[in-house]
C-alpha atoms as a PDB file:
ATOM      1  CA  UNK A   1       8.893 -20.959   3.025  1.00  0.00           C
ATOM      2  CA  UNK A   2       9.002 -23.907   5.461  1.00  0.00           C
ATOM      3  CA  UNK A   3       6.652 -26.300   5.335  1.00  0.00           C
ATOM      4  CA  UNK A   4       5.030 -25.220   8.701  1.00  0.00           C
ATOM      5  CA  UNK A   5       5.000 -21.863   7.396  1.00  0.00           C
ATOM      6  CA  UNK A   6       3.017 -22.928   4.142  1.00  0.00           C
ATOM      7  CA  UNK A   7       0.156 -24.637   6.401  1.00  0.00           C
ATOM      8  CA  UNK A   8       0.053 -21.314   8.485  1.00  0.00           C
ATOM      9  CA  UNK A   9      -0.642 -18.899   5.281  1.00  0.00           C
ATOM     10  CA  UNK A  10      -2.727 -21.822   3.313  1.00  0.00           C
ATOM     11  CA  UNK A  11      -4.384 -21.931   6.713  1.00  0.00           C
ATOM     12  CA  UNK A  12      -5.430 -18.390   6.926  1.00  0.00           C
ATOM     13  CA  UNK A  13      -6.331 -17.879   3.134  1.00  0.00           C
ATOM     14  CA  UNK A  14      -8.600 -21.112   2.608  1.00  0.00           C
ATOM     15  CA  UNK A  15     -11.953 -19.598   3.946  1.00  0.00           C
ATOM     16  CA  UNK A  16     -10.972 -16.892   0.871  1.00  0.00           C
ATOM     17  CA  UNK A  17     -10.591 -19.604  -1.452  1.00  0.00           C
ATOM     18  CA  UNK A  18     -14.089 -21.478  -0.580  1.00  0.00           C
ATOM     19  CA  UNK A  19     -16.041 -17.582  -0.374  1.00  0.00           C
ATOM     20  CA  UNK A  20     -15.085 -16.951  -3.308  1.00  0.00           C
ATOM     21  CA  UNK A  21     -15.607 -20.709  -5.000  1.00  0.00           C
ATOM     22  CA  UNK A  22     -11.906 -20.590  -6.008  1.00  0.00           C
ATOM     23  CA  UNK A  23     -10.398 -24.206  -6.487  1.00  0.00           C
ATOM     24  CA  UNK A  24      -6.389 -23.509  -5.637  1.00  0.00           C
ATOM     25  CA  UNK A  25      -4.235 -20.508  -4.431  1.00  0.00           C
ATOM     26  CA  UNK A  26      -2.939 -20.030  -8.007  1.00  0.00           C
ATOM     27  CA  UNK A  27      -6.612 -18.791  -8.754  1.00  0.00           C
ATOM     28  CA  UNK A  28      -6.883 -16.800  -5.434  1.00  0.00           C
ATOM     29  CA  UNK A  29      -3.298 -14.633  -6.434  1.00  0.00           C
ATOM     30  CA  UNK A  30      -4.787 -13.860  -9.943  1.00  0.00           C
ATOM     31  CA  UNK A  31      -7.473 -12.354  -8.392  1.00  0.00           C
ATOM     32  CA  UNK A  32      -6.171 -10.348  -5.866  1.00  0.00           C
ATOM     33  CA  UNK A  33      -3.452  -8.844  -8.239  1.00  0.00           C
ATOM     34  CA  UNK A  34      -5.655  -8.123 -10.374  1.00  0.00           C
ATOM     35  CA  UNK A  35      -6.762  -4.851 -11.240  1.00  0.00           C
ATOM     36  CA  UNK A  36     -10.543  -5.214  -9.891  1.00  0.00           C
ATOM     37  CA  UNK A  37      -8.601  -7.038  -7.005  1.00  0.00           C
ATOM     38  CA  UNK A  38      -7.063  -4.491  -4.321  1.00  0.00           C
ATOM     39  CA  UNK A  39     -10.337  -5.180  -1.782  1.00  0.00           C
ATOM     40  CA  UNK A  40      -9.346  -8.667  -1.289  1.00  0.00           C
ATOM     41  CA  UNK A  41      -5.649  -7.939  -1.837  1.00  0.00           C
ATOM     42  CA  UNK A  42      -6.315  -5.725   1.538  1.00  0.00           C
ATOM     43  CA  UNK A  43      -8.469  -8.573   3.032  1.00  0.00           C
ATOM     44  CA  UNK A  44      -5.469 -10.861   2.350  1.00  0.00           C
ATOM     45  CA  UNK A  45      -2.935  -8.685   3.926  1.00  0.00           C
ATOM     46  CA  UNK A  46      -5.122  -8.271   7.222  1.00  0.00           C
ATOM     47  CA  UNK A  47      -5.320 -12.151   7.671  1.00  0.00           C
ATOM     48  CA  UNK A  48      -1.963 -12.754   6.840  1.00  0.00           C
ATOM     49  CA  UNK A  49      -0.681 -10.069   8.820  1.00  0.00           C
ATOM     50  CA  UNK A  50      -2.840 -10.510  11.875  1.00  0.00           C
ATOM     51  CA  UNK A  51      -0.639 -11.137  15.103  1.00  0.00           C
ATOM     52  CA  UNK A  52       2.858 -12.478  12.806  1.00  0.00           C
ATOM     53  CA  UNK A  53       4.378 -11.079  10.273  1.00  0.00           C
ATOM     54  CA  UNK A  54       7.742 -12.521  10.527  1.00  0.00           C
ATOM     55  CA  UNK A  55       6.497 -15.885   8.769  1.00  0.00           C
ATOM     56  CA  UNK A  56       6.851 -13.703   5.911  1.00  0.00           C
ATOM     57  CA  UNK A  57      10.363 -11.431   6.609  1.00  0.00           C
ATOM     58  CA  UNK A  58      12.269 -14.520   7.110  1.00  0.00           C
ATOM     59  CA  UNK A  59      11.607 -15.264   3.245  1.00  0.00           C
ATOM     60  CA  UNK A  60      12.203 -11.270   2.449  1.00  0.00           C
ATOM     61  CA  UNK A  61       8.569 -11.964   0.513  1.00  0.00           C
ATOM     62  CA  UNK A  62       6.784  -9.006   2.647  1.00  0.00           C
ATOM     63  CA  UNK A  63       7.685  -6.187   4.269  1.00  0.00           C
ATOM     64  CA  UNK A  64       5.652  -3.230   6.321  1.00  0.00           C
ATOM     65  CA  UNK A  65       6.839   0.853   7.067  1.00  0.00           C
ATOM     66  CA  UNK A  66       3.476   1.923   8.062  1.00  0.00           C
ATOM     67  CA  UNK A  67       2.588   5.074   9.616  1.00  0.00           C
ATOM     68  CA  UNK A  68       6.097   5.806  10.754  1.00  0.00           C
ATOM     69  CA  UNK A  69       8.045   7.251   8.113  1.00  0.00           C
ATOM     70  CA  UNK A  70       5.628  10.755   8.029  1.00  0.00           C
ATOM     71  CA  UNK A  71       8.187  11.074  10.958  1.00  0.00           C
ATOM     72  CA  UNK A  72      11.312  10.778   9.013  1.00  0.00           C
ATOM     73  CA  UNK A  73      13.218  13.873   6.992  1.00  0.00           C
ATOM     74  CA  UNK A  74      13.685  12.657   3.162  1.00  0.00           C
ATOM     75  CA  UNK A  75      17.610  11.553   3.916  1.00  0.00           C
ATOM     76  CA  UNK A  76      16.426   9.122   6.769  1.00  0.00           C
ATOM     77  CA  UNK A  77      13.259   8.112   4.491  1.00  0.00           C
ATOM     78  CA  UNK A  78      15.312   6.949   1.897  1.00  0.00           C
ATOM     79  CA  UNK A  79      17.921   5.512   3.941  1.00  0.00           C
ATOM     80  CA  UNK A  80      15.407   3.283   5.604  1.00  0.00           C
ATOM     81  CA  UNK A  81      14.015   2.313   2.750  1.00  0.00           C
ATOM     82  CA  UNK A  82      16.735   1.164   0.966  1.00  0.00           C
ATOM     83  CA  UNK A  83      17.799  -0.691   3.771  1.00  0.00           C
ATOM     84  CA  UNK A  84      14.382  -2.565   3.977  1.00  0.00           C
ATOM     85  CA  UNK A  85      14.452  -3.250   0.529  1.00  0.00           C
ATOM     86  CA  UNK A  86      17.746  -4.534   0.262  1.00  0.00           C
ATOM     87  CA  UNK A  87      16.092  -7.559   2.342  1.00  0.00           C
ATOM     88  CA  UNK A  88      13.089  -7.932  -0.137  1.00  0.00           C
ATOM     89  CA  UNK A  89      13.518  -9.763  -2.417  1.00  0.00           C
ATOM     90  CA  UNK A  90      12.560  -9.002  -6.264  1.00  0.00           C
ATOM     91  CA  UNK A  91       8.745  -9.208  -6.607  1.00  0.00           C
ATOM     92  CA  UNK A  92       8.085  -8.988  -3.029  1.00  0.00           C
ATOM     93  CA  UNK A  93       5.089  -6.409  -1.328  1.00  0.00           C
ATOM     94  CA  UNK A  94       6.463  -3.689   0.299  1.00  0.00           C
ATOM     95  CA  UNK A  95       3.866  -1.872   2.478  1.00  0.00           C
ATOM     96  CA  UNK A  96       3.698   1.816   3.617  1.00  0.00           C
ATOM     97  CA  UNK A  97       1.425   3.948   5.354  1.00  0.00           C
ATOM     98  CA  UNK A  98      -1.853   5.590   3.308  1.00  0.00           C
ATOM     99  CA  UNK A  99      -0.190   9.088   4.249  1.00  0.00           C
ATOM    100  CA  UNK A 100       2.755   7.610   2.533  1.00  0.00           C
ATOM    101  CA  UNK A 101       4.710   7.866  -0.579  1.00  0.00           C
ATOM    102  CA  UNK A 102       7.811   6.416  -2.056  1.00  0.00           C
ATOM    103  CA  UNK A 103       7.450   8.900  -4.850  1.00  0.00           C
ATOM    104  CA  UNK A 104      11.304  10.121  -4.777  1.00  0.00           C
ATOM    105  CA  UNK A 105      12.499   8.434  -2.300  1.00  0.00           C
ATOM    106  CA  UNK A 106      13.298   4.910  -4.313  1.00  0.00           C
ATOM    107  CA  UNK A 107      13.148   3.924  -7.721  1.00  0.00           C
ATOM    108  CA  UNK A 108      13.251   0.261  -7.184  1.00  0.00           C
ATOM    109  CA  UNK A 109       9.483  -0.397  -6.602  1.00  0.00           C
ATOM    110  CA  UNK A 110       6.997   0.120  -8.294  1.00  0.00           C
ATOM    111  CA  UNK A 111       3.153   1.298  -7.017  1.00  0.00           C
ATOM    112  CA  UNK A 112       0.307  -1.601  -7.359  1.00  0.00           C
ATOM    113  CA  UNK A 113      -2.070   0.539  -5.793  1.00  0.00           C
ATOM    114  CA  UNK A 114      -2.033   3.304  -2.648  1.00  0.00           C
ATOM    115  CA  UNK A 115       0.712   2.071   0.069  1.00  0.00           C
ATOM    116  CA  UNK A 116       0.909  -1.032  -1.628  1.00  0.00           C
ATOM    117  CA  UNK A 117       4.569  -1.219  -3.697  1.00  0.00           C
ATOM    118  CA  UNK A 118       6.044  -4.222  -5.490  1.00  0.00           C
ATOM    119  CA  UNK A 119      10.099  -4.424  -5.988  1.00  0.00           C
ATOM    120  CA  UNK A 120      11.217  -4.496  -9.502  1.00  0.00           C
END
């Protein structure tokens, strides 16, 4: 992640850090994966996610099929996906809808909690 990019995300996340009396990010990511985490996982997601998103796709650290794939048959589903995740790289979020599942359509992520996936 660029530099720029770094002071964007550290940017959006510090106010986190300080409500929650949290001295570096290394702190803030063990709380939000873990398993008492997922409300400020989401909160995290909304600020980083608010109005860009390709700060993080140019990385391959995030990625986001939301509400769109309910659309798809199970052939296009999977093809999508597995394009999408070719660009993520391992460890990376991959985001889908809450009226989504990637039960049988990839086995190359792995659920952290509802529409929130993690690549293997």
């Amino acid at each position: 992640m660029s530099p720029a990019k770094k002071t964007l995300v550290a940017g959006r996340l510090a106010k986190r850090l300080k409500h929650h009396g949290l001295a570096n990010y290394g702190e803030y990511f063990q709380m939000i994966t873990a398993a008492d985490g997922k409300a400020e996982l989401q909160m995290a997601v909304d600020l980083l996610t608010t109005n860009e998103t390709h700060f993080f796709r140019e990385p391959k650290h995030f990625d986001f099929l939301r509400n769109v794939m309910i659309y798809f048959d199970q052939d296009t589903k999977r093809q999508v996906v597995s394009r999408r995740l070719s660009l993520l790289r391992p460890g990376g979020y991959f985001l889908v809808g809450h009226s989504e599942t990637l039960n049988g359509i990839n086995d190359d992520v792995r659920l952290v909690q509802p529409a929130v996936y993690r690549k293997l």
